[in-house]
C-alpha atoms as a PDB file:
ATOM      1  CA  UNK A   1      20.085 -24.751 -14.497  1.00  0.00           C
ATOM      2  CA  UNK A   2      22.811 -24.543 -11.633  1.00  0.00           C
ATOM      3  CA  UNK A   3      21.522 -25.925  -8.265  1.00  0.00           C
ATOM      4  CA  UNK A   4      22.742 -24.566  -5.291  1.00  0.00           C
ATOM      5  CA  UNK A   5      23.124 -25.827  -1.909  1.00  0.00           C
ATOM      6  CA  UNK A   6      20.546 -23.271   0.725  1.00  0.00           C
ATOM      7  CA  UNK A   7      19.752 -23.231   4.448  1.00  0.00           C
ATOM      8  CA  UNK A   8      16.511 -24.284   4.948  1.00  0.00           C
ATOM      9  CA  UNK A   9      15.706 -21.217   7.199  1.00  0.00           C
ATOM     10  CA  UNK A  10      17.090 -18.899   4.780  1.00  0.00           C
ATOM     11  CA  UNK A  11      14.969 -20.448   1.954  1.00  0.00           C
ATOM     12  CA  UNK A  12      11.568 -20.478   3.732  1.00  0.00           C
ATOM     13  CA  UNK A  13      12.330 -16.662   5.127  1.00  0.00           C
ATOM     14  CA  UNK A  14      13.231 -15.546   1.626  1.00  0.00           C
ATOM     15  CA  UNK A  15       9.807 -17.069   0.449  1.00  0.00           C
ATOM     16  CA  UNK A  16       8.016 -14.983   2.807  1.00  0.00           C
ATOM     17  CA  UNK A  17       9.842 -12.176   2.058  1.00  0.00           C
ATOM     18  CA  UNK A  18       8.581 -12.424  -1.379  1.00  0.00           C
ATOM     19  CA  UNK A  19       5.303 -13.353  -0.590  1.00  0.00           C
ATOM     20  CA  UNK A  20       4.535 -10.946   1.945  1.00  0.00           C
ATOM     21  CA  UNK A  21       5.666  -8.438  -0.986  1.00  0.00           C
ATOM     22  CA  UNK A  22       3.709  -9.596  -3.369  1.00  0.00           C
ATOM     23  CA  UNK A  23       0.833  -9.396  -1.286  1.00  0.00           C
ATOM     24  CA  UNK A  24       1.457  -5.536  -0.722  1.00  0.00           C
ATOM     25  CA  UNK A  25       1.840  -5.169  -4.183  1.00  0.00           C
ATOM     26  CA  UNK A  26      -1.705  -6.819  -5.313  1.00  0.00           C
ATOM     27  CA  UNK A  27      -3.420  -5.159  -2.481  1.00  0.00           C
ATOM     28  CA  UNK A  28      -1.755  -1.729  -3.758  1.00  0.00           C
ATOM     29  CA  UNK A  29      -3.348  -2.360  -7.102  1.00  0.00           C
ATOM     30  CA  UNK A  30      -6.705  -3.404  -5.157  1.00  0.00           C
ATOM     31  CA  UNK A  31      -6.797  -0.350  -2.831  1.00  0.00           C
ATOM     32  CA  UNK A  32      -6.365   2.298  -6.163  1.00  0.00           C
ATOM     33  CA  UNK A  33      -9.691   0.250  -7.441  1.00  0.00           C
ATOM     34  CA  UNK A  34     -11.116   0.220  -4.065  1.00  0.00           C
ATOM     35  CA  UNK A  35     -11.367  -3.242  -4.194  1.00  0.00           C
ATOM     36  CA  UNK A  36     -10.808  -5.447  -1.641  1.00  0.00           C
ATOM     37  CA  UNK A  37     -11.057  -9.280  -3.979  1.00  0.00           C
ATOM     38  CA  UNK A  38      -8.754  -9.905  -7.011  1.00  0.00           C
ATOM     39  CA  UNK A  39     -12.093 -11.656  -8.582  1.00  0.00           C
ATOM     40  CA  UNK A  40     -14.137  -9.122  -8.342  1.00  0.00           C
ATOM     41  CA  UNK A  41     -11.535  -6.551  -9.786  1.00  0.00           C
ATOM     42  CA  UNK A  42     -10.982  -8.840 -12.599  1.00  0.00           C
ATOM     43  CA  UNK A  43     -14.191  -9.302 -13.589  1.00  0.00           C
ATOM     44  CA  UNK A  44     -14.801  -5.931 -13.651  1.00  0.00           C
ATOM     45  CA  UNK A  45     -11.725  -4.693 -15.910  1.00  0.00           C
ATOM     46  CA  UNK A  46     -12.683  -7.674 -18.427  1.00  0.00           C
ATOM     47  CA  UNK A  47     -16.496  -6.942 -18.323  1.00  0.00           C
ATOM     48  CA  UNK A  48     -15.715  -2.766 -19.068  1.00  0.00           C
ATOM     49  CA  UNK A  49     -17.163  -1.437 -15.798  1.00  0.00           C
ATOM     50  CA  UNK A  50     -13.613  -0.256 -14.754  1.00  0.00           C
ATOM     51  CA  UNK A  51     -12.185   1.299 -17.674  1.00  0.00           C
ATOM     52  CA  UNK A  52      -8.180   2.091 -17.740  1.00  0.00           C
ATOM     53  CA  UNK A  53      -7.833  -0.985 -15.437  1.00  0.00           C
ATOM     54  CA  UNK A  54      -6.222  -3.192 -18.055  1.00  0.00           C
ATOM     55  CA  UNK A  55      -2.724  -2.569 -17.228  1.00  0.00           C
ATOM     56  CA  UNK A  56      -3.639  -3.071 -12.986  1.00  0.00           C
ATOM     57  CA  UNK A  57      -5.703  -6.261 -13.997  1.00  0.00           C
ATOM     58  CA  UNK A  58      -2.656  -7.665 -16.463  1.00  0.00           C
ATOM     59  CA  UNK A  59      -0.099  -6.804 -13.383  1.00  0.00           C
ATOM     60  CA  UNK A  60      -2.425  -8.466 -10.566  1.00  0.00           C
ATOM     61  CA  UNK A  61      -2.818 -11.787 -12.634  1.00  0.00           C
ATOM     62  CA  UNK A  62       1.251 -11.797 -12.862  1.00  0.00           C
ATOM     63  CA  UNK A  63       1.199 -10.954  -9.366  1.00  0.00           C
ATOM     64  CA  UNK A  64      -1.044 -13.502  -8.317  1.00  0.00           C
ATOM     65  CA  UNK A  65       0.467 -16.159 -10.767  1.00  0.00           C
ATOM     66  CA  UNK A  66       3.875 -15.554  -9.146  1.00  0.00           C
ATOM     67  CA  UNK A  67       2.704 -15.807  -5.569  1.00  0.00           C
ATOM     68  CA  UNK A  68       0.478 -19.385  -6.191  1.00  0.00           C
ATOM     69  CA  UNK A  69       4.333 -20.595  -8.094  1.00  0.00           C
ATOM     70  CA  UNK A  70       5.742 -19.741  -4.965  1.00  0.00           C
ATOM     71  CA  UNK A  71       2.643 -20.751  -2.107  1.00  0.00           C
ATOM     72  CA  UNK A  72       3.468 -24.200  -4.494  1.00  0.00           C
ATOM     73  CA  UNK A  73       6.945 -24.220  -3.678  1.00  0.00           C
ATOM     74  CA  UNK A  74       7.089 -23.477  -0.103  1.00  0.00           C
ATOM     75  CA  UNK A  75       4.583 -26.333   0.452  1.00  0.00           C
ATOM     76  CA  UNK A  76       6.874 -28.446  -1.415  1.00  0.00           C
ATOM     77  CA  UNK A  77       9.595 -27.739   1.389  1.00  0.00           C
ATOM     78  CA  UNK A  78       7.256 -27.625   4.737  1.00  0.00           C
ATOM     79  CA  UNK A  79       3.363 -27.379   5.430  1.00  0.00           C
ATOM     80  CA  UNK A  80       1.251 -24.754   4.441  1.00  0.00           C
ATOM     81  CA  UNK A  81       1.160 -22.132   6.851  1.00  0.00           C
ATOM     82  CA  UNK A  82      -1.371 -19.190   7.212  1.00  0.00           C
ATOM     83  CA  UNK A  83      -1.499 -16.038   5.999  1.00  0.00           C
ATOM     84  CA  UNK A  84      -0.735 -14.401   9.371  1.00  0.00           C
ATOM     85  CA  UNK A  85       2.049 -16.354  10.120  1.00  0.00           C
ATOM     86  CA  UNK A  86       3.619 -15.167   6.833  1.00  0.00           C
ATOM     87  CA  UNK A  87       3.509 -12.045   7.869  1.00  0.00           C
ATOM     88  CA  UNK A  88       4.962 -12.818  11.497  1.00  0.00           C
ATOM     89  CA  UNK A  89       8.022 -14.907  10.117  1.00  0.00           C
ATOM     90  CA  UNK A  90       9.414 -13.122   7.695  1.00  0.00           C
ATOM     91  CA  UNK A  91      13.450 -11.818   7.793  1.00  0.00           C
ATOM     92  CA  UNK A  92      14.368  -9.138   9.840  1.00  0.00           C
ATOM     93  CA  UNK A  93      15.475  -6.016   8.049  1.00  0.00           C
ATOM     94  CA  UNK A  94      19.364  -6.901   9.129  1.00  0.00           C
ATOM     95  CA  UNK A  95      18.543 -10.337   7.485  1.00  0.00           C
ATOM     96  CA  UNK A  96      17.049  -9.067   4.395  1.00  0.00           C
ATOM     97  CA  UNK A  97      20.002  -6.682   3.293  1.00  0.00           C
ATOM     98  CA  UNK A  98      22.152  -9.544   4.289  1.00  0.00           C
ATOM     99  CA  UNK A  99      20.438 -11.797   1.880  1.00  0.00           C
ATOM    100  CA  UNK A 100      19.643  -9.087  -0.853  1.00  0.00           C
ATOM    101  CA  UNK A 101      23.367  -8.027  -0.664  1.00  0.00           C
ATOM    102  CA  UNK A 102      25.020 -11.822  -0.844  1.00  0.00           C
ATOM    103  CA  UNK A 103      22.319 -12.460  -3.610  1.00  0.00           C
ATOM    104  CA  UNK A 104      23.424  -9.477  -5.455  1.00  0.00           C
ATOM    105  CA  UNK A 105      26.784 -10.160  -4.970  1.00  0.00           C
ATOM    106  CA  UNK A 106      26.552 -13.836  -6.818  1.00  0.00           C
ATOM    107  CA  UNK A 107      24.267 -11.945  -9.362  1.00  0.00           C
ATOM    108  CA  UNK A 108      27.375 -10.014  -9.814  1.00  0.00           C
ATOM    109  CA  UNK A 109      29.626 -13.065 -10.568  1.00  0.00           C
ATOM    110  CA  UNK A 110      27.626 -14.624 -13.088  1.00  0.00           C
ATOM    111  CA  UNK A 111      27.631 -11.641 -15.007  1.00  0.00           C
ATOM    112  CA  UNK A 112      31.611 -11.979 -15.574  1.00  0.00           C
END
């Protein structure tokens, strides 16, 4: 695996990009069920009372797997912060395309 050399800033506003997506995405999946805990929703799409709510309950573990990887790896770069200041810090839209664009970009390269 390559390492690459990345601005601290950059890296922790990238993180709560992701997180703060990945948060709209489980509570997407939790608002369908009109749920409003991952635990309960789970329990109930193992247990049968929500039939057709395998694929939602397969996608909100992945979801929430991915999100505790990355809640691990932010606190392995700076204290954890709360759940509202997530939301507050994350890139500006001008900031995001510059950072999905460059990212693409060196996607781009590596493909040659």
């Amino acid at each position: 695996m390559a390492r690459v050399s990345v601005d601290k800033e950059l890296l922790m506003n990238l993180l709560n990009y992701k997180l703060n997506h990945l948060k709209e995405e489980i509570d997407l999946i939790l608002n369908k069920w009109n749920y409003s805990s991952s635990t309960e929703f789970l329990k109930h799409a193992k247990d049968g009372t929500l039939s057709e709510a395998e694929m939602d309950a397969i996608e909100l573990i992945n979801l929430n797997d991915e999100r505790e990887r990355l809640l691990a790896e932010k606190t392995s770069i700076t204290p954890i912060e709360s759940e509202e200041s997530l939301r507050k810090k994350g890139p500006t839209i001008e900031e995001f395309h510059k950072i999905f664009n460059q990212s693409r970009k060196e996607d781009m390269e590596l493909e040659k």
